[in-house]
C-alpha atoms as a PDB file:
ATOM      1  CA  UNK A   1       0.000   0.000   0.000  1.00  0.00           C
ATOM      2  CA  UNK A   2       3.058   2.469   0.839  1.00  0.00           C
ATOM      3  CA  UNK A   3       3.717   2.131  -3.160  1.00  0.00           C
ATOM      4  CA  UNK A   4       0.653   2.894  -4.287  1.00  0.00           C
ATOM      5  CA  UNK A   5       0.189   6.010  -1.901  1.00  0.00           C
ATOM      6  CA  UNK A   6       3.720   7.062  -3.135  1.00  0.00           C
ATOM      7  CA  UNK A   7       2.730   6.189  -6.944  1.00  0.00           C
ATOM      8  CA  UNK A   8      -0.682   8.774  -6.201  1.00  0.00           C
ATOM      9  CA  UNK A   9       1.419  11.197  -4.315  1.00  0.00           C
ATOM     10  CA  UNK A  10       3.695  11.600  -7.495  1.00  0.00           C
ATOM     11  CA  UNK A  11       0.398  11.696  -9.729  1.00  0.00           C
ATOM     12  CA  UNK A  12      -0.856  14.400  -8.056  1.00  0.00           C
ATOM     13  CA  UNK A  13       2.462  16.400  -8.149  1.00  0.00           C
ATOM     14  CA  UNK A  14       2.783  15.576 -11.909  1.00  0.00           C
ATOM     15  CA  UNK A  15      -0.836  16.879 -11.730  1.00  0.00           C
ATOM     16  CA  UNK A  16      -0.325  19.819  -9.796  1.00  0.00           C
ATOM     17  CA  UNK A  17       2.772  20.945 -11.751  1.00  0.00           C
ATOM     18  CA  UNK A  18       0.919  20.259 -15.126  1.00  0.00           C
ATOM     19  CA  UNK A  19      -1.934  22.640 -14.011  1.00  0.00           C
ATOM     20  CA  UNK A  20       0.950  24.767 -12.645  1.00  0.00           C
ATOM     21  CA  UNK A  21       2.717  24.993 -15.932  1.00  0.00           C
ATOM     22  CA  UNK A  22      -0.548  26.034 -17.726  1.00  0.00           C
ATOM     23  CA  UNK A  23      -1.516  29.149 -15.563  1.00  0.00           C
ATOM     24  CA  UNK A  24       1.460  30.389 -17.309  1.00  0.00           C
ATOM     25  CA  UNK A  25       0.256  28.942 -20.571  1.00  0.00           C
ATOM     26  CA  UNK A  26      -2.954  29.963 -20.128  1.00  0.00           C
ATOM     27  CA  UNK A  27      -2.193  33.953 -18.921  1.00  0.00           C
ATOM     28  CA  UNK A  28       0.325  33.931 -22.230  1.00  0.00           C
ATOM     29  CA  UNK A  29      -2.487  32.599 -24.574  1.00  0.00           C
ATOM     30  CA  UNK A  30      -4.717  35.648 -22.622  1.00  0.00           C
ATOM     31  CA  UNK A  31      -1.564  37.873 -23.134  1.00  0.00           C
ATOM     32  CA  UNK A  32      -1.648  36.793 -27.080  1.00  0.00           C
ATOM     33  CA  UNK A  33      -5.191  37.069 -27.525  1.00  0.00           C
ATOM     34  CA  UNK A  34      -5.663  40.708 -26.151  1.00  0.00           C
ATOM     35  CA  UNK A  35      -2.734  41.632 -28.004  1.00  0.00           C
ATOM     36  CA  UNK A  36      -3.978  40.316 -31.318  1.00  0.00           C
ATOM     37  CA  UNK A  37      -7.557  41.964 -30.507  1.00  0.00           C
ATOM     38  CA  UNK A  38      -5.758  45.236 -30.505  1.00  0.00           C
ATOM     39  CA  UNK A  39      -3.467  44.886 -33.012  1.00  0.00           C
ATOM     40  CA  UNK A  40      -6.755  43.932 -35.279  1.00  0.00           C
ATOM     41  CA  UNK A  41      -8.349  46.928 -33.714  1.00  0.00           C
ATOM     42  CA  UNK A  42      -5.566  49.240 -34.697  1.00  0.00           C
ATOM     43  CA  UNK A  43      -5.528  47.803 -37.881  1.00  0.00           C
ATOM     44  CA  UNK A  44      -9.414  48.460 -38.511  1.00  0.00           C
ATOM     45  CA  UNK A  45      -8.898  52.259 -37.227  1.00  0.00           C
ATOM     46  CA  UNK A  46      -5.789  52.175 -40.005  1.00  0.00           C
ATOM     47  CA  UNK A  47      -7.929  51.072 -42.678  1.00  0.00           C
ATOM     48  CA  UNK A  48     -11.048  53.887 -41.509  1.00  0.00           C
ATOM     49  CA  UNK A  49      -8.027  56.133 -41.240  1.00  0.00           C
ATOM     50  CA  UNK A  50      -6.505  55.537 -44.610  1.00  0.00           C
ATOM     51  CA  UNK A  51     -10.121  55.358 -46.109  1.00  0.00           C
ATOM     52  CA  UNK A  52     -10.893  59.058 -44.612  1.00  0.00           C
ATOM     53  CA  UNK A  53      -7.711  60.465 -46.053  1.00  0.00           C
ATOM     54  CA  UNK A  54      -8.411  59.064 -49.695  1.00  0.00           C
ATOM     55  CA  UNK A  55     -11.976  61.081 -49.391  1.00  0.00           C
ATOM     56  CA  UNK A  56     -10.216  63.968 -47.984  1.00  0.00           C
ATOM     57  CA  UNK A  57      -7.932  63.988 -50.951  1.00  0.00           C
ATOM     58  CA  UNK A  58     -10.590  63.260 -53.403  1.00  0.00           C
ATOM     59  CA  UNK A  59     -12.353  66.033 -51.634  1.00  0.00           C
ATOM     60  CA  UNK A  60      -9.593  68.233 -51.901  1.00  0.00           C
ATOM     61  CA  UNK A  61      -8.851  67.591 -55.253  1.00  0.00           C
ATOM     62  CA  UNK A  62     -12.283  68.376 -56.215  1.00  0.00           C
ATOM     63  CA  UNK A  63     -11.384  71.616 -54.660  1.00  0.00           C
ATOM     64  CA  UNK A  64      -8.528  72.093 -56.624  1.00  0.00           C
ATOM     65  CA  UNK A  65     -10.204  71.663 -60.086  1.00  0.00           C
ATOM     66  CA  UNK A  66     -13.011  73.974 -58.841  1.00  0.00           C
ATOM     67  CA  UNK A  67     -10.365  76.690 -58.102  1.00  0.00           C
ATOM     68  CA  UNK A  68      -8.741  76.551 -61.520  1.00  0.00           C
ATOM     69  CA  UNK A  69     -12.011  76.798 -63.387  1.00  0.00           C
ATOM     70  CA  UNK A  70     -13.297  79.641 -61.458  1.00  0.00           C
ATOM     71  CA  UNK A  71      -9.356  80.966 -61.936  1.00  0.00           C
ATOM     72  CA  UNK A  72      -9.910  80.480 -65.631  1.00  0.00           C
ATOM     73  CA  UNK A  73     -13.797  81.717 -65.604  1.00  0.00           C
ATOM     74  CA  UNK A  74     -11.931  85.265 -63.542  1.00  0.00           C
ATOM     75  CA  UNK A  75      -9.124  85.241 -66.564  1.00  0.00           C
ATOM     76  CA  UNK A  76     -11.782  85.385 -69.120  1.00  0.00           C
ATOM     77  CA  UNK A  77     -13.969  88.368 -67.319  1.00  0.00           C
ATOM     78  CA  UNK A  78     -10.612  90.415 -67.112  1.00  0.00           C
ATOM     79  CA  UNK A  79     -10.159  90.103 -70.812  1.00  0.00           C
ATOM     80  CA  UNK A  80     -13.627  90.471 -72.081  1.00  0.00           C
ATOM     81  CA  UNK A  81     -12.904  94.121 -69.926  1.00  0.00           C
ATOM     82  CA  UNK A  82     -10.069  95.179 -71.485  1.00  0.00           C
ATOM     83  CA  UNK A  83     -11.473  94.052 -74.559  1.00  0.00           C
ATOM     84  CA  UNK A  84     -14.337  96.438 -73.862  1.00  0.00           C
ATOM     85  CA  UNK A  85     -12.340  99.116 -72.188  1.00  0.00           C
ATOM     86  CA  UNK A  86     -10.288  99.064 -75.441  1.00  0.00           C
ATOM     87  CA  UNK A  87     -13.818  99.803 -77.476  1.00  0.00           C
ATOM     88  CA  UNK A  88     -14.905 102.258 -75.086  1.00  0.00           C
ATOM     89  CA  UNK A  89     -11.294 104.248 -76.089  1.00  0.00           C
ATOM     90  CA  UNK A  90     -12.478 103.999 -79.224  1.00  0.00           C
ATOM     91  CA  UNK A  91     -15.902 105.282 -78.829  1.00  0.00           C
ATOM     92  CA  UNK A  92     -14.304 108.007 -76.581  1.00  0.00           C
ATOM     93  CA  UNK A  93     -11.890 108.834 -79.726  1.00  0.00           C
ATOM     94  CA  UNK A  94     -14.707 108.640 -82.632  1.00  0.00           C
ATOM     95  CA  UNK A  95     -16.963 111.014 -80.569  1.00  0.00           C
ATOM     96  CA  UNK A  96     -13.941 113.772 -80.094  1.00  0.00           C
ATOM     97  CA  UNK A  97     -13.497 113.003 -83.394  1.00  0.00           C
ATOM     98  CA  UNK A  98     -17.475 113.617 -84.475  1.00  0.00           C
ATOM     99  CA  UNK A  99     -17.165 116.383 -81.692  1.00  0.00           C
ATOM    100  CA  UNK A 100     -14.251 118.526 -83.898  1.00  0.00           C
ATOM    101  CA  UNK A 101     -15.747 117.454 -87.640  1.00  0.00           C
ATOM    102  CA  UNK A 102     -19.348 119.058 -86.307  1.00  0.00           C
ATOM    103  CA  UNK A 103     -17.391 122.315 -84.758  1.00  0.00           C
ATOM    104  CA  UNK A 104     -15.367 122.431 -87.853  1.00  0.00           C
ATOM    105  CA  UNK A 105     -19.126 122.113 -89.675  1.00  0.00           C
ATOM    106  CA  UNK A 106     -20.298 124.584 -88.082  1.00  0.00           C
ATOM    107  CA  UNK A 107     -17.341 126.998 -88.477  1.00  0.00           C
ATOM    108  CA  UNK A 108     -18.210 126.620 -92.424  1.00  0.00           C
ATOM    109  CA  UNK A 109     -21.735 127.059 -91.737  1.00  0.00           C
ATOM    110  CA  UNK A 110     -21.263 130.625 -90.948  1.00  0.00           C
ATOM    111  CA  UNK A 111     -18.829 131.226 -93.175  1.00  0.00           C
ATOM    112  CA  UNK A 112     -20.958 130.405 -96.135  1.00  0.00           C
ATOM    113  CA  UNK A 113     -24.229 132.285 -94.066  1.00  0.00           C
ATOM    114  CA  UNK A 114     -21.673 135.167 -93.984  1.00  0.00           C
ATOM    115  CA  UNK A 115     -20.698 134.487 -97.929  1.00  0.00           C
ATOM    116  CA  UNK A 116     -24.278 134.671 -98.833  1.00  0.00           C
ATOM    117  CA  UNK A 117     -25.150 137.384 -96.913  1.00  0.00           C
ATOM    118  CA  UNK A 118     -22.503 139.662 -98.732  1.00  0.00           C
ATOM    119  CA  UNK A 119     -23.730 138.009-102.218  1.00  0.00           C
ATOM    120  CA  UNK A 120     -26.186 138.710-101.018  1.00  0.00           C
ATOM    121  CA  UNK A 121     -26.020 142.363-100.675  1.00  0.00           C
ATOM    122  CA  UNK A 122     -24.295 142.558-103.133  1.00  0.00           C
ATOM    123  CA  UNK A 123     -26.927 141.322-105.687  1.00  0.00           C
ATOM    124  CA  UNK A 124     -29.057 143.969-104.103  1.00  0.00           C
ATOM    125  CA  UNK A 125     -26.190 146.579-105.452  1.00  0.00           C
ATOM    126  CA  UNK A 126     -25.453 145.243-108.306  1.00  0.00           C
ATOM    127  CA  UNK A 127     -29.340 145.465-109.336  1.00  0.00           C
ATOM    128  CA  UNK A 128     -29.485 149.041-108.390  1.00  0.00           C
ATOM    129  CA  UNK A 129     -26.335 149.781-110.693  1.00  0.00           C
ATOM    130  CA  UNK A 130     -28.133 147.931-113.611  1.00  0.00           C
ATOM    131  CA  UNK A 131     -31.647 149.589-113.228  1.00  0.00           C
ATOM    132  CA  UNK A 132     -29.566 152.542-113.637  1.00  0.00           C
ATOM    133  CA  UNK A 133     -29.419 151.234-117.636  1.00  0.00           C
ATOM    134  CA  UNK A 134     -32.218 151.144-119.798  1.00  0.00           C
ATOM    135  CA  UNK A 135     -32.413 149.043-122.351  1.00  0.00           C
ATOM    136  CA  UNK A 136     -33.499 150.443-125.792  1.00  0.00           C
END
Protein backbone atom coordinates (compact mmCIF):
# COMPACT_ATOMS: atom_id res chain seq x y z
CA UNK A 1 0.00 0.00 0.00
CA UNK A 2 3.06 2.47 0.84
CA UNK A 3 3.72 2.13 -3.16
CA UNK A 4 0.65 2.89 -4.29
CA UNK A 5 0.19 6.01 -1.90
CA UNK A 6 3.72 7.06 -3.13
CA UNK A 7 2.73 6.19 -6.94
CA UNK A 8 -0.68 8.77 -6.20
CA UNK A 9 1.42 11.20 -4.31
CA UNK A 10 3.69 11.60 -7.50
CA UNK A 11 0.40 11.70 -9.73
CA UNK A 12 -0.86 14.40 -8.06
CA UNK A 13 2.46 16.40 -8.15
CA UNK A 14 2.78 15.58 -11.91
CA UNK A 15 -0.84 16.88 -11.73
CA UNK A 16 -0.33 19.82 -9.80
CA UNK A 17 2.77 20.94 -11.75
CA UNK A 18 0.92 20.26 -15.13
CA UNK A 19 -1.93 22.64 -14.01
CA UNK A 20 0.95 24.77 -12.65
CA UNK A 21 2.72 24.99 -15.93
CA UNK A 22 -0.55 26.03 -17.73
CA UNK A 23 -1.52 29.15 -15.56
CA UNK A 24 1.46 30.39 -17.31
CA UNK A 25 0.26 28.94 -20.57
CA UNK A 26 -2.95 29.96 -20.13
CA UNK A 27 -2.19 33.95 -18.92
CA UNK A 28 0.32 33.93 -22.23
CA UNK A 29 -2.49 32.60 -24.57
CA UNK A 30 -4.72 35.65 -22.62
CA UNK A 31 -1.56 37.87 -23.13
CA UNK A 32 -1.65 36.79 -27.08
CA UNK A 33 -5.19 37.07 -27.52
CA UNK A 34 -5.66 40.71 -26.15
CA UNK A 35 -2.73 41.63 -28.00
CA UNK A 36 -3.98 40.32 -31.32
CA UNK A 37 -7.56 41.96 -30.51
CA UNK A 38 -5.76 45.24 -30.50
CA UNK A 39 -3.47 44.89 -33.01
CA UNK A 40 -6.76 43.93 -35.28
CA UNK A 41 -8.35 46.93 -33.71
CA UNK A 42 -5.57 49.24 -34.70
CA UNK A 43 -5.53 47.80 -37.88
CA UNK A 44 -9.41 48.46 -38.51
CA UNK A 45 -8.90 52.26 -37.23
CA UNK A 46 -5.79 52.17 -40.00
CA UNK A 47 -7.93 51.07 -42.68
CA UNK A 48 -11.05 53.89 -41.51
CA UNK A 49 -8.03 56.13 -41.24
CA UNK A 50 -6.51 55.54 -44.61
CA UNK A 51 -10.12 55.36 -46.11
CA UNK A 52 -10.89 59.06 -44.61
CA UNK A 53 -7.71 60.46 -46.05
CA UNK A 54 -8.41 59.06 -49.70
CA UNK A 55 -11.98 61.08 -49.39
CA UNK A 56 -10.22 63.97 -47.98
CA UNK A 57 -7.93 63.99 -50.95
CA UNK A 58 -10.59 63.26 -53.40
CA UNK A 59 -12.35 66.03 -51.63
CA UNK A 60 -9.59 68.23 -51.90
CA UNK A 61 -8.85 67.59 -55.25
CA UNK A 62 -12.28 68.38 -56.21
CA UNK A 63 -11.38 71.62 -54.66
CA UNK A 64 -8.53 72.09 -56.62
CA UNK A 65 -10.20 71.66 -60.09
CA UNK A 66 -13.01 73.97 -58.84
CA UNK A 67 -10.36 76.69 -58.10
CA UNK A 68 -8.74 76.55 -61.52
CA UNK A 69 -12.01 76.80 -63.39
CA UNK A 70 -13.30 79.64 -61.46
CA UNK A 71 -9.36 80.97 -61.94
CA UNK A 72 -9.91 80.48 -65.63
CA UNK A 73 -13.80 81.72 -65.60
CA UNK A 74 -11.93 85.26 -63.54
CA UNK A 75 -9.12 85.24 -66.56
CA UNK A 76 -11.78 85.39 -69.12
CA UNK A 77 -13.97 88.37 -67.32
CA UNK A 78 -10.61 90.41 -67.11
CA UNK A 79 -10.16 90.10 -70.81
CA UNK A 80 -13.63 90.47 -72.08
CA UNK A 81 -12.90 94.12 -69.93
CA UNK A 82 -10.07 95.18 -71.49
CA UNK A 83 -11.47 94.05 -74.56
CA UNK A 84 -14.34 96.44 -73.86
CA UNK A 85 -12.34 99.12 -72.19
CA UNK A 86 -10.29 99.06 -75.44
CA UNK A 87 -13.82 99.80 -77.48
CA UNK A 88 -14.90 102.26 -75.09
CA UNK A 89 -11.29 104.25 -76.09
CA UNK A 90 -12.48 104.00 -79.22
CA UNK A 91 -15.90 105.28 -78.83
CA UNK A 92 -14.30 108.01 -76.58
CA UNK A 93 -11.89 108.83 -79.73
CA UNK A 94 -14.71 108.64 -82.63
CA UNK A 95 -16.96 111.01 -80.57
CA UNK A 96 -13.94 113.77 -80.09
CA UNK A 97 -13.50 113.00 -83.39
CA UNK A 98 -17.47 113.62 -84.48
CA UNK A 99 -17.16 116.38 -81.69
CA UNK A 100 -14.25 118.53 -83.90
CA UNK A 101 -15.75 117.45 -87.64
CA UNK A 102 -19.35 119.06 -86.31
CA UNK A 103 -17.39 122.31 -84.76
CA UNK A 104 -15.37 122.43 -87.85
CA UNK A 105 -19.13 122.11 -89.68
CA UNK A 106 -20.30 124.58 -88.08
CA UNK A 107 -17.34 127.00 -88.48
CA UNK A 108 -18.21 126.62 -92.42
CA UNK A 109 -21.73 127.06 -91.74
CA UNK A 110 -21.26 130.62 -90.95
CA UNK A 111 -18.83 131.23 -93.17
CA UNK A 112 -20.96 130.40 -96.14
CA UNK A 113 -24.23 132.28 -94.07
CA UNK A 114 -21.67 135.17 -93.98
CA UNK A 115 -20.70 134.49 -97.93
CA UNK A 116 -24.28 134.67 -98.83
CA UNK A 117 -25.15 137.38 -96.91
CA UNK A 118 -22.50 139.66 -98.73
CA UNK A 119 -23.73 138.01 -102.22
CA UNK A 120 -26.19 138.71 -101.02
CA UNK A 121 -26.02 142.36 -100.68
CA UNK A 122 -24.30 142.56 -103.13
CA UNK A 123 -26.93 141.32 -105.69
CA UNK A 124 -29.06 143.97 -104.10
CA UNK A 125 -26.19 146.58 -105.45
CA UNK A 126 -25.45 145.24 -108.31
CA UNK A 127 -29.34 145.46 -109.34
CA UNK A 128 -29.48 149.04 -108.39
CA UNK A 129 -26.34 149.78 -110.69
CA UNK A 130 -28.13 147.93 -113.61
CA UNK A 131 -31.65 149.59 -113.23
CA UNK A 132 -29.57 152.54 -113.64
CA UNK A 133 -29.42 151.23 -117.64
CA UNK A 134 -32.22 151.14 -119.80
CA UNK A 135 -32.41 149.04 -122.35
CA UNK A 136 -33.50 150.44 -125.79
Amino acid sequence: MRVLAVLQFFMRMRKTRNRQRGWPATRRGRRRAAIKALIEASAQRVDAGSALVNDAGNVIGEMVGSVERVTAIVGEIAAASQEQSTGIEQVNVAVAQMDETTQHNAALVEEASAAAHALAEQAVELREAVGVFKLA
